[in-house]
Protein backbone atom coordinates (compact mmCIF):
# COMPACT_ATOMS: atom_id res chain seq x y z
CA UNK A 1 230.66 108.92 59.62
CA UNK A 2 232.21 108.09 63.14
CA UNK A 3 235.20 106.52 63.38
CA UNK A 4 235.44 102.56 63.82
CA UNK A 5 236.16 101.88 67.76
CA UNK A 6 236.75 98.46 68.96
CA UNK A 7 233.32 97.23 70.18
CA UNK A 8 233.93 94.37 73.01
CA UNK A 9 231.68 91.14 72.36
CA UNK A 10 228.32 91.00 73.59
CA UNK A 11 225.93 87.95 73.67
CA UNK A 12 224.10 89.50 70.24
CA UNK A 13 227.64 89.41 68.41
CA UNK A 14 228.33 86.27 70.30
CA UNK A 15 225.82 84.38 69.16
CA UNK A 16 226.18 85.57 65.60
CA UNK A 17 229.57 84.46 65.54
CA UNK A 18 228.63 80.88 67.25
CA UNK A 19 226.63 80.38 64.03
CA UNK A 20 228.48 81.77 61.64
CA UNK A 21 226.81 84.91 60.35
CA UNK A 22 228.79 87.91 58.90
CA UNK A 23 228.16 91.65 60.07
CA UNK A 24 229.90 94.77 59.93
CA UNK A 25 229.83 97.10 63.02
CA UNK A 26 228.76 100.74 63.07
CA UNK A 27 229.27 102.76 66.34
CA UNK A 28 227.79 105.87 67.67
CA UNK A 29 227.61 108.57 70.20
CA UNK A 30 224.22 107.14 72.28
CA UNK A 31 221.97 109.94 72.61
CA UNK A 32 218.90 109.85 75.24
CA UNK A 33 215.70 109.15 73.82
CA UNK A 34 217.36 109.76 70.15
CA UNK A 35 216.68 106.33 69.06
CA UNK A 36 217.25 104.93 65.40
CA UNK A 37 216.99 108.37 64.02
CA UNK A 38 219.76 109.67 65.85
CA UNK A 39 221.81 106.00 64.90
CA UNK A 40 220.88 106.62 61.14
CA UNK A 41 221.63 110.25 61.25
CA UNK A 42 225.32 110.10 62.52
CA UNK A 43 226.25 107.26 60.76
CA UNK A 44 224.85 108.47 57.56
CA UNK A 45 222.41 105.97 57.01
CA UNK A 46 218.85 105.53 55.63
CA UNK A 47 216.59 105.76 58.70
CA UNK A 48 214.65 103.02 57.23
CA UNK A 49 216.94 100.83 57.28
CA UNK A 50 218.00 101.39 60.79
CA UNK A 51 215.70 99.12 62.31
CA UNK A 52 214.80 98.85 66.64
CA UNK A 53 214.27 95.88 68.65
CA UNK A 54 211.22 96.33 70.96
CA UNK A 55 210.10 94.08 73.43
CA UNK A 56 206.42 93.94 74.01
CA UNK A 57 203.88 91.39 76.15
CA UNK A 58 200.95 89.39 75.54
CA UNK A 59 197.83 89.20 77.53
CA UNK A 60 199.41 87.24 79.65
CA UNK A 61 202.66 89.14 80.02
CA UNK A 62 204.94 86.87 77.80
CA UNK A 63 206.99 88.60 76.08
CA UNK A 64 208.12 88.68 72.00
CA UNK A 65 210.00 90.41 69.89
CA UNK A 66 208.98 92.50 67.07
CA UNK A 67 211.72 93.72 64.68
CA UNK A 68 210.65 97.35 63.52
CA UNK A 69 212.07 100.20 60.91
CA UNK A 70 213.67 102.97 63.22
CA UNK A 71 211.26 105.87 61.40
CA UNK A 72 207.82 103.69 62.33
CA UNK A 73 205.77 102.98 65.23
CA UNK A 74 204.18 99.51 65.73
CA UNK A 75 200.10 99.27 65.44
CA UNK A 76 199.96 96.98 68.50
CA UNK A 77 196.51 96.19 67.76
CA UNK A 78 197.28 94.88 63.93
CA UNK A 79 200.46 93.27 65.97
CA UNK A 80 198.24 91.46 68.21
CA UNK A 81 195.28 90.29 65.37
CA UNK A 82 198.47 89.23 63.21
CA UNK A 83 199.85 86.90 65.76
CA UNK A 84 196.58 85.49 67.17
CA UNK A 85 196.60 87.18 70.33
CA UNK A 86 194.22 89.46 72.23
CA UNK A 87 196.49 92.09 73.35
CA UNK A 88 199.98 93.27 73.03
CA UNK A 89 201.58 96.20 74.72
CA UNK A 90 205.28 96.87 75.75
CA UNK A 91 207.05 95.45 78.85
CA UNK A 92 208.47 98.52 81.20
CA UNK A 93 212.16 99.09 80.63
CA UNK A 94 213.10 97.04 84.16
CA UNK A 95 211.23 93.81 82.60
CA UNK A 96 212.55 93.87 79.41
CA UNK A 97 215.76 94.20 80.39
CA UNK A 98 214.79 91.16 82.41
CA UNK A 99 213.95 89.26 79.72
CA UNK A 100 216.65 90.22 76.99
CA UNK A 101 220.04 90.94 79.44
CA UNK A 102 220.06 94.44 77.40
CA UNK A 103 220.17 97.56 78.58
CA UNK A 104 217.05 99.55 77.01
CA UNK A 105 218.66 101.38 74.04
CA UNK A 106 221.06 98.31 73.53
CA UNK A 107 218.78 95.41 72.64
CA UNK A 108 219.18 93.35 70.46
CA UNK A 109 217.07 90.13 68.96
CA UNK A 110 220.16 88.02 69.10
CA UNK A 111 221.45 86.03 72.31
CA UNK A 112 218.40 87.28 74.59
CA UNK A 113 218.56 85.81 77.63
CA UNK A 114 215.46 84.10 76.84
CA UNK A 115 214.16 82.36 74.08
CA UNK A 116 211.23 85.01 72.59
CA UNK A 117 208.68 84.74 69.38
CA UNK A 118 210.23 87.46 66.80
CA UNK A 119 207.97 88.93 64.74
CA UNK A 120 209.14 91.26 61.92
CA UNK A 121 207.83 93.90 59.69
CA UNK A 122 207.39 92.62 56.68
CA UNK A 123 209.25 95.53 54.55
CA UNK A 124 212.50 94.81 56.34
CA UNK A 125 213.00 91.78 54.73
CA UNK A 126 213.35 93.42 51.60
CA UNK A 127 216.61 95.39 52.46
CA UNK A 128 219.63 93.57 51.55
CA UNK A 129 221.16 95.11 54.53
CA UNK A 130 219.70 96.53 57.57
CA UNK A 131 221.53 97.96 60.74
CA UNK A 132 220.30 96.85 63.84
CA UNK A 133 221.29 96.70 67.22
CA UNK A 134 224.38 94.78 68.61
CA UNK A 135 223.70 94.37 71.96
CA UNK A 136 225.02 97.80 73.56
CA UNK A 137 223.84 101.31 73.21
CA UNK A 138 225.67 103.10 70.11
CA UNK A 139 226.60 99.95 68.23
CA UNK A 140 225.16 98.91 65.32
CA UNK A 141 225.58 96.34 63.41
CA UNK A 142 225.04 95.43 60.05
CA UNK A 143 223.17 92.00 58.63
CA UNK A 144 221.34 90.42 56.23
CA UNK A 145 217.82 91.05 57.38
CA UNK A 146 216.52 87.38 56.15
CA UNK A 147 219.48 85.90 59.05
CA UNK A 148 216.10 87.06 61.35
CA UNK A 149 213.65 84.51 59.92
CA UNK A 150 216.92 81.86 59.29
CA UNK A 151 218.16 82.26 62.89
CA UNK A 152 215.12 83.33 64.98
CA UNK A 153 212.60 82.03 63.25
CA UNK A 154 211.47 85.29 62.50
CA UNK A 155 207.79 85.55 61.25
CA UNK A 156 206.85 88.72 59.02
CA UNK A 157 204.19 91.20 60.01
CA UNK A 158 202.52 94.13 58.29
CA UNK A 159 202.06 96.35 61.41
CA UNK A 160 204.43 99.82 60.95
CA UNK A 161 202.41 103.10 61.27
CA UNK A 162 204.04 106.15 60.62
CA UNK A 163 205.73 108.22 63.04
């Protein structure tokens, strides 16, 4: 496990704290490309419940949020019958950084920039904890995953394909 280093607010652990919600912070040496796998595997977690934020578009390029676990890939085309659109595919690094304030690697659902539709995968909801990103790249945090549908509105999706 890494050691605990004093993570400096960001607007995901600012707006958590604006309404009240507890966490517990997990940091990590970023990795390139590594993604939740590399999160879960030096902080000694289940991959499955280190879950990624990805930022995707509609048919006509508004974005959303879908909430995923870190070892699965997102069936865009099940994402895109399941929330009554006709197509979904993910915004290029530059625009969803546009639309979130994070750095790709760093987002996180909370305190976007703008207000998005979340979607998540069902089976998250059943963790009683899941670690998800806190707004910069190798900082986790920890949270009740049902704080998603409380605070964002979250709706669930079945839509994970294996990796």
């Amino acid at each position: 496990m890494s050691k605990a280093r004093h993570v400096s607010e960001t607007p995901a652990t600012q707006f958590l704290k604006q309404h009240k919600v507890a966490y517990t912070e997990h940091t990590y040496d970023y990795v390139d490309h590594g993604g939740a796998g590399e999160a879960a595997r030096q902080l000694g977690l289940d991959p499955h419940a280190v879950v990624k934020t990805l930022i995707m578009e509609d048919e006509a390029a508004k974005p959303l949020v879908i909430v995923m676990h870190g070892d699965r890939e997102v069936s865009t085309k099940n994402l895109a019958r399941q929330a009554g659109l006709k197509k979904v595919e993910p915004c290029k690094p530059e625009v969803a950084q546009r639309h979130t304030g994070y750095q790709v690697g760093g987002t996180s659902p909370f305190g976007t920039r703008k207000k998005m539709p979340v979607w998540v995968e069902a089976e998250v909801l059943d963790y009683p904890v899941v670690y998800i990103n806190g707004g910069r790249r190798g900082y986790l945090i920890g949270i009740d995953p049902q704080v998603l549908v409380g605070l964002l509105g979250a709706k669930t999706v079945s839509v994970a394909l294996e990796s």
